[in-house]
Protein backbone atom coordinates (compact mmCIF):
# COMPACT_ATOMS: atom_id res chain seq x y z
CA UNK A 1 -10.40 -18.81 26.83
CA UNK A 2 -8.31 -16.00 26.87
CA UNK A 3 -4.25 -16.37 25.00
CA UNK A 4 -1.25 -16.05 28.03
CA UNK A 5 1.63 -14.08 25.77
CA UNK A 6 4.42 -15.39 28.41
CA UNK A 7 7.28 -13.79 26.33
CA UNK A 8 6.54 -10.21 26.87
CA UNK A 9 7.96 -7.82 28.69
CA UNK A 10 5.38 -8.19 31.16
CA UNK A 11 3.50 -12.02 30.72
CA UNK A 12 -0.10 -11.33 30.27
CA UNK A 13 -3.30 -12.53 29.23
CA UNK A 14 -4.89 -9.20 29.02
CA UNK A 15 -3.71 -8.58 25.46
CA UNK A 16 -1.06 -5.80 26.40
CA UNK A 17 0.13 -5.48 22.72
CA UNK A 18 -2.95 -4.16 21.40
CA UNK A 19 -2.84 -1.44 23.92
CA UNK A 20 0.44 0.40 22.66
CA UNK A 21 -0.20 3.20 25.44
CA UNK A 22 -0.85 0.96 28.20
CA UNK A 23 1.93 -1.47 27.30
CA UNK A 24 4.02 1.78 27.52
CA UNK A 25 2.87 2.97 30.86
CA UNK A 26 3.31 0.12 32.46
CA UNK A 27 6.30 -0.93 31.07
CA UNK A 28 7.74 2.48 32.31
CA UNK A 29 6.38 2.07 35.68
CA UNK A 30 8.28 -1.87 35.74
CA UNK A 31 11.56 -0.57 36.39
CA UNK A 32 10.36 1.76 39.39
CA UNK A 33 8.75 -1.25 40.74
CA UNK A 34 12.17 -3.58 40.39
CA UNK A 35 13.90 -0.50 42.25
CA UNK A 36 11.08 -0.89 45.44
CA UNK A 37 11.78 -4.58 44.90
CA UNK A 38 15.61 -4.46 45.50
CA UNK A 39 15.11 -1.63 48.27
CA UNK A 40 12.41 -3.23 50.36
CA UNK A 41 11.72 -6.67 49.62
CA UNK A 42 13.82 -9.73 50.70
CA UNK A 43 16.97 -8.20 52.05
CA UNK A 44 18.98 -11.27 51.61
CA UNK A 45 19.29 -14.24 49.12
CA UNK A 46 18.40 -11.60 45.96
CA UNK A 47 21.19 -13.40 43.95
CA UNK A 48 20.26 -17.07 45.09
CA UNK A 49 18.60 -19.60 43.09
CA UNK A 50 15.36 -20.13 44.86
CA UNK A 51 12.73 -23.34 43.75
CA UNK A 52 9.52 -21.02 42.87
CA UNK A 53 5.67 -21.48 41.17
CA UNK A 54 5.45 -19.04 38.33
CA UNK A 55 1.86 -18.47 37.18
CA UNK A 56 1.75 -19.55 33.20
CA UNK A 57 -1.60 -19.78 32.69
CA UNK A 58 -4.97 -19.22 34.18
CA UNK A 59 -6.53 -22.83 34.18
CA UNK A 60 -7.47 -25.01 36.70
CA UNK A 61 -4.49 -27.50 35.64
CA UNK A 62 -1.22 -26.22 34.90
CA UNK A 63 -1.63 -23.24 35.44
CA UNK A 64 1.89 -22.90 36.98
CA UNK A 65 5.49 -24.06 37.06
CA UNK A 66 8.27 -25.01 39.20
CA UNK A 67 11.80 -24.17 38.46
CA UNK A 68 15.01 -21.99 40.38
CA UNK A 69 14.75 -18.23 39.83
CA UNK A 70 16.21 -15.09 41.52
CA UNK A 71 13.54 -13.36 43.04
CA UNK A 72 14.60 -10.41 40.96
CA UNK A 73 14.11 -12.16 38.00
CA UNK A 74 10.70 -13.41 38.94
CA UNK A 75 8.29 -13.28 36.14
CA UNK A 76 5.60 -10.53 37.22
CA UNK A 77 2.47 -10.59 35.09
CA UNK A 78 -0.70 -9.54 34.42
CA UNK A 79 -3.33 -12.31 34.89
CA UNK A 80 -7.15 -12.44 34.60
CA UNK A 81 -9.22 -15.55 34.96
CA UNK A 82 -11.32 -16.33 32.55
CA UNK A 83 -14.54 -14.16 31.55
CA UNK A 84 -17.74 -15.42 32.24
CA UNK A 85 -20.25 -15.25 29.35
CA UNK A 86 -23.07 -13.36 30.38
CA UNK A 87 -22.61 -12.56 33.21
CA UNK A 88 -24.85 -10.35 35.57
CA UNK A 89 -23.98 -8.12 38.64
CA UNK A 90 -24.35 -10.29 41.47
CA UNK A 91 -25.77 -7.96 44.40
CA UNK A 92 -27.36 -4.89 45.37
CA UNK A 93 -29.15 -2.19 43.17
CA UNK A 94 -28.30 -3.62 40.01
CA UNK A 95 -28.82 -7.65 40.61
CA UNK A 96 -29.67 -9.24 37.46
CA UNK A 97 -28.14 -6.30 35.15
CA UNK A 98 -24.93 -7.28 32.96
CA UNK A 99 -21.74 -6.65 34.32
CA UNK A 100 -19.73 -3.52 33.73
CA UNK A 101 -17.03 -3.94 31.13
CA UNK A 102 -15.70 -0.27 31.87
CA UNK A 103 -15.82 1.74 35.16
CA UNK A 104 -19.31 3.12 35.31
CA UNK A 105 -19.37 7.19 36.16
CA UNK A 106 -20.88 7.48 39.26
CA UNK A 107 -18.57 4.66 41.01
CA UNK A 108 -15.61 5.58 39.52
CA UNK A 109 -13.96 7.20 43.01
CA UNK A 110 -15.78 4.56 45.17
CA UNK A 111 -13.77 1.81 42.90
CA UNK A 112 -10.95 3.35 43.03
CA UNK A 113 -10.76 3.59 46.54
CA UNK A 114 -11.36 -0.09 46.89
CA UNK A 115 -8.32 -0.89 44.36
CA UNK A 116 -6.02 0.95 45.80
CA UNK A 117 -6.83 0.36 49.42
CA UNK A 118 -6.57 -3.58 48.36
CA UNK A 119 -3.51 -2.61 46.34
CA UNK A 120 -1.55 -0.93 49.18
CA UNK A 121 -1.95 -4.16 51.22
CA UNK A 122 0.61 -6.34 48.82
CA UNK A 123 3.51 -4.40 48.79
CA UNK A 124 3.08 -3.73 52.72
CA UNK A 125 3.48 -7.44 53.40
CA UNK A 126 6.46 -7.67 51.78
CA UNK A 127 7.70 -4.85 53.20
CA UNK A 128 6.66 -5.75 56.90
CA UNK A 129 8.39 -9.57 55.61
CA UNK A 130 11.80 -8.29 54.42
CA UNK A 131 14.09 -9.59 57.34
CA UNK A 132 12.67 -12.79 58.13
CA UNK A 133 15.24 -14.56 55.52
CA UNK A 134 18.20 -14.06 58.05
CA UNK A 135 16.55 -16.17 60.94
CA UNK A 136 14.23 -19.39 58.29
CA UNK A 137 13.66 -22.21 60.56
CA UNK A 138 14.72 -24.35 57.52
CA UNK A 139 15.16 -23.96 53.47
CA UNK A 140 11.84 -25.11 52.57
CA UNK A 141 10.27 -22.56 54.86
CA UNK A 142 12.84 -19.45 53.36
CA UNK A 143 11.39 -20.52 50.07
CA UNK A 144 7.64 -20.39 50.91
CA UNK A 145 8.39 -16.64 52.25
CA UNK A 146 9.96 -16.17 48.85
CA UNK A 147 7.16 -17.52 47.43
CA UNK A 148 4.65 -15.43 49.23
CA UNK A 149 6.97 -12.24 49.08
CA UNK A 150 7.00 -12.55 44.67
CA UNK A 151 3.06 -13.62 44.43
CA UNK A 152 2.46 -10.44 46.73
CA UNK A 153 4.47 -8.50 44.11
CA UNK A 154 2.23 -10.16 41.45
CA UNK A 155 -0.87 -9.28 43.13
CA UNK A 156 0.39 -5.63 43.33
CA UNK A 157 0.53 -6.07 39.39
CA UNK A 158 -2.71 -7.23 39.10
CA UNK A 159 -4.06 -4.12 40.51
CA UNK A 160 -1.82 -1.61 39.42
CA UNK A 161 -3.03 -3.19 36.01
CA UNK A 162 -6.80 -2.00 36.65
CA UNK A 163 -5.56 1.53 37.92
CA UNK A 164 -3.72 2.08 34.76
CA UNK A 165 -6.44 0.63 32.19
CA UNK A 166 -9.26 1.69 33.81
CA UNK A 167 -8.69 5.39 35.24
CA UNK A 168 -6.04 7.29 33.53
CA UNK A 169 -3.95 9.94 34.91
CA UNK A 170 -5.36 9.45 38.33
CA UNK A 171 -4.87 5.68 38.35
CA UNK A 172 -1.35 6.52 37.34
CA UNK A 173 -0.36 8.82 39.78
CA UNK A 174 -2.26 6.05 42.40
CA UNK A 175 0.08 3.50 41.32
CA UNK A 176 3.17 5.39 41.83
CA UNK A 177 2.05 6.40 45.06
CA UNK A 178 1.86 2.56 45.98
CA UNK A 179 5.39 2.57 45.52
CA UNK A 180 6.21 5.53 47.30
CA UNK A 181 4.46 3.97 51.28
CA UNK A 182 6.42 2.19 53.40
CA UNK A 183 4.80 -0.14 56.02
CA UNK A 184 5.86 1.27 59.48
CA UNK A 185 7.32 4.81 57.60
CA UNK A 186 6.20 7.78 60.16
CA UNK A 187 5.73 10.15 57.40
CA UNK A 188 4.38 7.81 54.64
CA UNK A 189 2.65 4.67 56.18
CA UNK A 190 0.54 2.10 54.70
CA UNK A 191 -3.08 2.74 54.13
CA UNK A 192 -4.28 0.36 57.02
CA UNK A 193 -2.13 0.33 60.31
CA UNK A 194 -2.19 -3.61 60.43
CA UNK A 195 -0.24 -3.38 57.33
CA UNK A 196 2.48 -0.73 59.52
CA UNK A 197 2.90 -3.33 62.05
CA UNK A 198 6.46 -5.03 62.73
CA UNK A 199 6.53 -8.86 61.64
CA UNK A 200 10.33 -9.45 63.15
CA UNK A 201 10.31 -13.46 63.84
CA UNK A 202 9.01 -16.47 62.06
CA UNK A 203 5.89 -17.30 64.91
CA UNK A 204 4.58 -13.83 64.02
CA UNK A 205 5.27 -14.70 60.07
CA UNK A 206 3.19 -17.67 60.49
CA UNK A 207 0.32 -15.71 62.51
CA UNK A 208 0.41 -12.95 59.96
CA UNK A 209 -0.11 -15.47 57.07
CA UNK A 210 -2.74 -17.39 58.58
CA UNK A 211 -4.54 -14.38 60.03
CA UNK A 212 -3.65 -11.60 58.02
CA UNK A 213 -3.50 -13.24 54.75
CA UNK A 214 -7.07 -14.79 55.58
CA UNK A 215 -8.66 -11.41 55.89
CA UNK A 216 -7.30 -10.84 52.00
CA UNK A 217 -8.97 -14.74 51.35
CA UNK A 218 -12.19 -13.23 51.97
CA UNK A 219 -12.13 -9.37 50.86
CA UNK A 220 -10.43 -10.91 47.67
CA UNK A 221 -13.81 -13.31 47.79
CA UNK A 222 -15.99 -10.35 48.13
CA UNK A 223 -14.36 -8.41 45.27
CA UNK A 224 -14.75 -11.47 42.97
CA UNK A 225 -18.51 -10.72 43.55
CA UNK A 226 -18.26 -7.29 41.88
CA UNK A 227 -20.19 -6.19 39.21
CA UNK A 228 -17.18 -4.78 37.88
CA UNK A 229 -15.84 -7.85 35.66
CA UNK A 230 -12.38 -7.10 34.95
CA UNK A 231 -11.90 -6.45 39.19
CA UNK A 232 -14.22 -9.38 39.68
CA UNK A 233 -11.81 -11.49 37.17
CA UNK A 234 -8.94 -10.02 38.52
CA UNK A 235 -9.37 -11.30 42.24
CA UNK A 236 -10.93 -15.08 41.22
CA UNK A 237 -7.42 -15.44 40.00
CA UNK A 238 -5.43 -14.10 42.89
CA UNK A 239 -7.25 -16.15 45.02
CA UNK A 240 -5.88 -19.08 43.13
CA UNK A 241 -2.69 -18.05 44.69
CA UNK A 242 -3.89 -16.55 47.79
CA UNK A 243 -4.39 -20.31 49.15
CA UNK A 244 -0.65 -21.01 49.20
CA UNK A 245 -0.38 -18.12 51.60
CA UNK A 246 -2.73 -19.51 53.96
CA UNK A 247 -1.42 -22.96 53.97
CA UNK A 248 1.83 -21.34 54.85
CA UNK A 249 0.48 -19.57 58.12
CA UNK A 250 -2.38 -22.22 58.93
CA UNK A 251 0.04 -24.99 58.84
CA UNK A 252 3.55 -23.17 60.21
CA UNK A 253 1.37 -22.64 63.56
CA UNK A 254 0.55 -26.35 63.93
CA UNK A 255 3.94 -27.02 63.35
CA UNK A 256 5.02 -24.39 66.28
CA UNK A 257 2.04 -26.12 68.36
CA UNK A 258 3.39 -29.50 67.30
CA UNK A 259 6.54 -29.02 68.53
CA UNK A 260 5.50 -27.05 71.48
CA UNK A 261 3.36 -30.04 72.72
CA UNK A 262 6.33 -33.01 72.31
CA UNK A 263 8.11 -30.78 74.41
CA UNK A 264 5.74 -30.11 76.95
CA UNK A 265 5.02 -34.08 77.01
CA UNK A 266 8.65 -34.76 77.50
CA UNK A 267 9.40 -32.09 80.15
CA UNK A 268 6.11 -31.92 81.67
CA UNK A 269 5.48 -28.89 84.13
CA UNK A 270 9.01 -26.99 83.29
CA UNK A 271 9.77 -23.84 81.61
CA UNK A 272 10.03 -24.80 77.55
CA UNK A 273 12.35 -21.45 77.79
CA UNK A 274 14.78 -23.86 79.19
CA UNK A 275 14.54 -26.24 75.95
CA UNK A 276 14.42 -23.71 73.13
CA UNK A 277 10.61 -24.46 72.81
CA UNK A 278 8.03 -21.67 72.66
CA UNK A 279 5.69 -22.08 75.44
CA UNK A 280 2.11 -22.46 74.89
CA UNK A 281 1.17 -19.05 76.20
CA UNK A 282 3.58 -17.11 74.10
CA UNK A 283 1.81 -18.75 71.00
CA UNK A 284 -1.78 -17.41 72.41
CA UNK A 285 0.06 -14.09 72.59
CA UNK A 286 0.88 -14.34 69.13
CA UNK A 287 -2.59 -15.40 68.45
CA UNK A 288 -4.35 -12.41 70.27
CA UNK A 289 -2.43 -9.76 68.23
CA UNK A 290 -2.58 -10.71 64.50
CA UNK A 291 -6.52 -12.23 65.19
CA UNK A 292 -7.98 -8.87 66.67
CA UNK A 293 -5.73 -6.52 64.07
CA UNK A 294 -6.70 -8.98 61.58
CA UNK A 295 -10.40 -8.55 62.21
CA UNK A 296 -9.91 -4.68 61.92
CA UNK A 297 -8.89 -4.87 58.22
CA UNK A 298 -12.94 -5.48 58.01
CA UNK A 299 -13.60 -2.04 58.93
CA UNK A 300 -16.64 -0.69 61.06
CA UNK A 301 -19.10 -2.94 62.11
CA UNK A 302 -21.81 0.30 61.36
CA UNK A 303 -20.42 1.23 58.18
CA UNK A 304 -22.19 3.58 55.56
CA UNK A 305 -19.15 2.64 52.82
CA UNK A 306 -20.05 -0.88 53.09
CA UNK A 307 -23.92 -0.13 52.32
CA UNK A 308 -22.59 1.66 49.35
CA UNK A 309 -20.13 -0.86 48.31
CA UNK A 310 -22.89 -3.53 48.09
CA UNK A 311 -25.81 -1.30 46.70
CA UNK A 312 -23.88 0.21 43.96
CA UNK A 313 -22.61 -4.25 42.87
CA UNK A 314 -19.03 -3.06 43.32
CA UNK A 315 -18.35 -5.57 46.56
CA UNK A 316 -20.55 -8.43 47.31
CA UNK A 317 -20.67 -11.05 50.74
CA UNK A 318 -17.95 -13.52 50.79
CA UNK A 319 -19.46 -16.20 47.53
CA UNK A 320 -22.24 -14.09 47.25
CA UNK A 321 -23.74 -15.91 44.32
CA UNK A 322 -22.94 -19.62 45.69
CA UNK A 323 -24.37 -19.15 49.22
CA UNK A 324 -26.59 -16.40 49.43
CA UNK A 325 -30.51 -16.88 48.25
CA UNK A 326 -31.41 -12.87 48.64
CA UNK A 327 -28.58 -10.27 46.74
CA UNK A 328 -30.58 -6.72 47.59
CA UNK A 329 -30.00 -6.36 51.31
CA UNK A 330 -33.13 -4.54 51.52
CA UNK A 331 -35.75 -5.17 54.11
CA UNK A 332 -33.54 -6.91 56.44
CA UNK A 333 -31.22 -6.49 59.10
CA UNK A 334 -28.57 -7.72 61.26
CA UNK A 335 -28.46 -7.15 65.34
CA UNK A 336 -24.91 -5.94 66.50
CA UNK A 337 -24.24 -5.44 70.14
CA UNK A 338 -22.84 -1.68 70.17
CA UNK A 339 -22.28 0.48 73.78
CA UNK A 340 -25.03 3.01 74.63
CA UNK A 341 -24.39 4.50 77.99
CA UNK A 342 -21.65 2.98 79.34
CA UNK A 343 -23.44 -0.72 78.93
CA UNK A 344 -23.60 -3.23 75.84
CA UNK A 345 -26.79 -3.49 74.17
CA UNK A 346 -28.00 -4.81 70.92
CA UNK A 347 -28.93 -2.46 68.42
CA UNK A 348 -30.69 -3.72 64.41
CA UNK A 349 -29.07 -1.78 61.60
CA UNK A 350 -30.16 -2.39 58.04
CA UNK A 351 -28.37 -5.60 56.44
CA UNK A 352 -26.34 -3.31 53.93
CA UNK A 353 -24.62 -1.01 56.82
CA UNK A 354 -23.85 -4.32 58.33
CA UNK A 355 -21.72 -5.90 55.45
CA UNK A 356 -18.39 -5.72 57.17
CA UNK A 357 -19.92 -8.03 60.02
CA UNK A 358 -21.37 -10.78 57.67
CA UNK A 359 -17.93 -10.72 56.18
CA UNK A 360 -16.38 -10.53 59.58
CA UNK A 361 -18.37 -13.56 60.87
CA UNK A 362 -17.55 -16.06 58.09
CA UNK A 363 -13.49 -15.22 58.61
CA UNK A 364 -13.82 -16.10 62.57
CA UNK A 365 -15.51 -19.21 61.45
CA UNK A 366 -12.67 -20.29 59.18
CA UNK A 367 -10.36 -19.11 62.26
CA UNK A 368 -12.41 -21.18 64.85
CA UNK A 369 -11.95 -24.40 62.17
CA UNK A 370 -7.73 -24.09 61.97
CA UNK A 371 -7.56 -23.56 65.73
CA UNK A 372 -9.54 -27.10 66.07
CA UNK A 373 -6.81 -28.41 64.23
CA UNK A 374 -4.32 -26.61 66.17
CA UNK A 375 -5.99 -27.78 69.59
CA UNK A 376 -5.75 -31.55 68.37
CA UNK A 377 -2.01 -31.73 68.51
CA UNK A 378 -2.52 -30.95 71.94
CA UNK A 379 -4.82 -33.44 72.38
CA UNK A 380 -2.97 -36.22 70.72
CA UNK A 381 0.12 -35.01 73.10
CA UNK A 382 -1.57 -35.04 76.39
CA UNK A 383 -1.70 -31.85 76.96
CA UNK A 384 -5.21 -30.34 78.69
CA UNK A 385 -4.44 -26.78 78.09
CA UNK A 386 -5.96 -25.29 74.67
CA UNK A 387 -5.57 -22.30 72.13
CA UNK A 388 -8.23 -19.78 71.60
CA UNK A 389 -9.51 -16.90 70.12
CA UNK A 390 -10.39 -13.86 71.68
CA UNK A 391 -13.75 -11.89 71.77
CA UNK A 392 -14.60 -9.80 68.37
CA UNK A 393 -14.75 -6.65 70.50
CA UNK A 394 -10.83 -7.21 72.14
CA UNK A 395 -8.07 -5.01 71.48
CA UNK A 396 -10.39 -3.02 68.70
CA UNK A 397 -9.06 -0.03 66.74
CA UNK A 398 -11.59 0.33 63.84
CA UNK A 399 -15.15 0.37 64.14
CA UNK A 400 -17.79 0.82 66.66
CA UNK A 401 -15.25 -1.24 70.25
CA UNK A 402 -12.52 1.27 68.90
CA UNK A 403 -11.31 3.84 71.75
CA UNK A 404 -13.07 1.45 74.35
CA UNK A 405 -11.71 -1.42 76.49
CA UNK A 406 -13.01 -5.02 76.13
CA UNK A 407 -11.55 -8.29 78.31
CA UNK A 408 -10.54 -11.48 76.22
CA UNK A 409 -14.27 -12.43 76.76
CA UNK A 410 -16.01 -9.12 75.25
CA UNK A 411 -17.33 -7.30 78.35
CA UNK A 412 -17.13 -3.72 78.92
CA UNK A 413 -13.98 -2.47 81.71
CA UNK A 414 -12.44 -0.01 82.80
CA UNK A 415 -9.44 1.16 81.24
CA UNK A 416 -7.29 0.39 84.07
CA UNK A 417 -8.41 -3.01 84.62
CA UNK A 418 -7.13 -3.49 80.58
CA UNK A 419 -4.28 -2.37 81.16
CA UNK A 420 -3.29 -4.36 84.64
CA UNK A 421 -4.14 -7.51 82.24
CA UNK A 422 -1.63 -6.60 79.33
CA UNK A 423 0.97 -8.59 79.87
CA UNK A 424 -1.00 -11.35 80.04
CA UNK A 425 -2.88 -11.39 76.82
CA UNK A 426 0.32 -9.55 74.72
CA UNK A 427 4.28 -10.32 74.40
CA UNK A 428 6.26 -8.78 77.01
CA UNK A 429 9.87 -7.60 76.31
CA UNK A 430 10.77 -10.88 77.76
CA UNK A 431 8.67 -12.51 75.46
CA UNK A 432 10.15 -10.95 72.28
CA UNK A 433 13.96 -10.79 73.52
CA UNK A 434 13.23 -14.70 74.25
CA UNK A 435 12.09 -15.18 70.99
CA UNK A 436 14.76 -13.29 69.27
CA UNK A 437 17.28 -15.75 70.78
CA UNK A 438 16.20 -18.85 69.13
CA UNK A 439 15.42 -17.01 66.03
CA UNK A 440 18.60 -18.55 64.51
CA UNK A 441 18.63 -19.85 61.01
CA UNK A 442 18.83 -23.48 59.81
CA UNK A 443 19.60 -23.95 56.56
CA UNK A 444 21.25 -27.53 56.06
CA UNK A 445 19.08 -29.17 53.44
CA UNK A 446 16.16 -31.62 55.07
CA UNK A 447 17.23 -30.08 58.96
CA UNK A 448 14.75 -27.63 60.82
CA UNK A 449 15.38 -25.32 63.80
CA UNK A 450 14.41 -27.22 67.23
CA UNK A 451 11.60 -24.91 67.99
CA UNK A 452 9.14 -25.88 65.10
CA UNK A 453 8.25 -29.18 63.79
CA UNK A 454 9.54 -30.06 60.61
CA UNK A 455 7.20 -28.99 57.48
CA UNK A 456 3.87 -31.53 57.01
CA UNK A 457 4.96 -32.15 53.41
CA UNK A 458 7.46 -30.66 50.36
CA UNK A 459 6.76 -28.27 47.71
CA UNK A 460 5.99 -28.68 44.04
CA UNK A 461 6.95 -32.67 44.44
CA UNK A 462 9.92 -32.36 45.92
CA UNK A 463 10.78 -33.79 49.80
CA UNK A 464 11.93 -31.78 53.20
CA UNK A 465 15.60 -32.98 51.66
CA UNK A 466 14.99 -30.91 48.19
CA UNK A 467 17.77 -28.05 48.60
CA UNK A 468 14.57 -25.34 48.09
CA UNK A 469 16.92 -22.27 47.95
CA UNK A 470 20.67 -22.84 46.59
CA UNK A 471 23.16 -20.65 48.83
């Protein structure tokens, strides 16, 4: 079991003081990161006490603690779960061969790539996130985006970690550059556009974090797999945190559903507009953007990276040693319906190119489970109208439906047809000036704004009454 040194500079269980040069480095590079921190993270509340988990430890139990802390002040470390003795690469070329304890040579750009693209995604959240404090539908839910905003940060930390252990110079300038992207920034954007996108009210906050942070759920998953241990270590611990995230999202849309039903039993047939509700087709609008740019962060659903992530053991299938019986790939293959002259037809690439898509079908599975849940508070309410997801191939922009036009239900049309159906499947202006207006904040201990249920339960054993953030 590896020793947590929690009074360091940076809290670690990686052994930082025995690396005098790495201890250095990244101690240098802290300070930048506190100055990204104050310029693009929560833009309010950075001087409040605010009723955070701090990770302590890397154990089932315990493993973190409760107590008020500035965001600022959050205690960023460096965390690793546990190694595994013995243990073996879990897929592709090298199944059955011991893990790599250093970078092996001929993956070391192919990992690197995979860090950093993984490593861009934390800080963009928070960046995309850093208004949402001015409009919380209560205190307990401004705390949970605190919470998510400062484990984001930590997951940044986690992988700036491996860049500057594992790959010198060029992992240092890497890191810096993470720093130096801005989600949305013209000239310097994120590394995936998803992670560019605006996230300006709490419905889409609770869509991004159940959709969004999802898609992390399972690439985290697939890194876990790698035969790289220290990445594979890295990401089994993130995911320990990672689960908060998707409580937050998977939970905060029942809530808006919740609501959204009482009010639709109470005033059946009128305009929820006219009650400060959200109506039901604004939250499938909601729904149909973060879902299909959610399912891009997969990539291609043809993809020669993805045959080379898995042969060379550096990314495996979502629980690849828990689920799957076969870990080559070879001599097998997956059917995926790609266009060939203007029609749809089904076309068998080998299993490897198709790794994105095995990935890809196991996240709109989990999707397809919280919208059941979802679609029962409108049962329980009466209401006969129900939440769903869109097609795979709808509103594309990576892969083999980018650059074409699907309907909600997958089929092939013509631009102009997509287009005459827009408004329909996406928020108007309407739709996002009416949600701006009852964006307003509530922040009176145990009270929640009228347009969201209150929260299912409290926090770290505290009630909806527990004053979460202290303003």
């Amino acid at each position: 079991m590896s020793t947590v040194d929690l009074l360091a500079k940076i809290p670690n269980n990686v052994d930082l003081k025995g690396d005098k040069k790495l201890q250095r480095a990244l101690e240098e590079w802290q300070p930048e990161y506190l100055k990204w921190w104050h310029e693009t993270g929560p833009a309010l509340h950075q001087d409040k006490d605010v009723w955070l988990r701090t990770a302590i430890d890397v154990t089932a139990e315990g493993w973190a603690q409760f107590d008020y802390v500035r965001t600022p002040d959050y205690r960023w470390g460096i965390f690793l779960a546990d190694a595994v003795p013995d243990r073996k690469v879990q897929c592709g070329d090298h199944f059955g061969q011991p893990a790599w304890q250093e970078v092996p040579g001929e993956y070391r750009n192919m990992l690197r790539r995979i860090i950093v693209t993984q490593a861009d995604t934390e800080p963009a959240s928070v960046e995309q996130q850093r208004w949402l404090a001015q409009t919380a539908p209560s205190l307990m839910d401004m705390r949970n985006l605190f919470q998510v905003n400062v484990e984001e940060g930590r997951h940044l930390w986690a992988m700036v970690y491996l860049l500057h252990k594992y790959f010198g110079k060029d992992g240092r300038e890497e890191a810096d550059e993470l720093l130096r992207r801005r989600a949305g920034d013209p000239d310097k954007p994120r590394i995936l556009q998803a992670f560019n996108n605006p996230c300006n009210d709490w419905l889409s906050f609770y869509a991004f974090t159940m959709f969004m942070d999802r898609d992390g759920k399972f690439q985290l998953a697939a890194l876990a797999e790698s035969g790289f241990d220290p990445l594979s270590r890295t990401c089994r611990f993130m995911l320990t945190e990672e689960a908060h995230h998707l409580s937050v999202g998977e939970t905060g849309v029942q809530r808006v559903v919740k609501r959204t039903a009482e009010l639709m039993r109470e005033h059946p047939g009128k305009d929820l507009r006219s009650y400060g509700g959200v109506p039901l087709d604004v939250i499938q609008k909601i729904i149909n953007y973060w879902f299909t740019y959610s399912i891009d962060l997969f990539g291609g659903e043809i993809s020669s990276n993805a045959a080379d992530y898995f042969a060379s053991g550096m990314k495996g299938r979502f629980r690849e040693e828990a689920k799957e019986t076969e870990h080559t790939g070879l001599d097998q293959g997956k059917v995926i319906p790609v266009v060939q002259d203007g029609k749809l037809v089904n076309r068998e690439v080998p299993l490897r190119n198709a790794m994105n898509e095995c990935l890809r079908d196991g996240y709109i599975q989990d999707c397809e489970r919280a919208l059941a849940i979802w679609n029962k508070e409108l049962e329980k309410s009466g209401v006969e109208q129900r939440l769903t997801l869109p097609n795979r191939r709808f509103h594309r922009h990576v892969g083999e439906y980018a650059n074409m036009f699907f309907d909600y239900e997958g089929n092939l049309v013509a631009k102009e047809a997509f287009d005459a159906r827009k408004a329909a499947w996406f928020l108007t202006d309407d739709d996002l000036a009416y949600l701006r207006s009852i964006m307003k904040p509530c922040l009176e201990p145990g009270k929640v704004a009228g347009w969201v249920a209150p929260p299912l339960k409290g926090i770290g054993g505290k009630d909806m009454n527990f004053e979460y953030v202290r303003l």
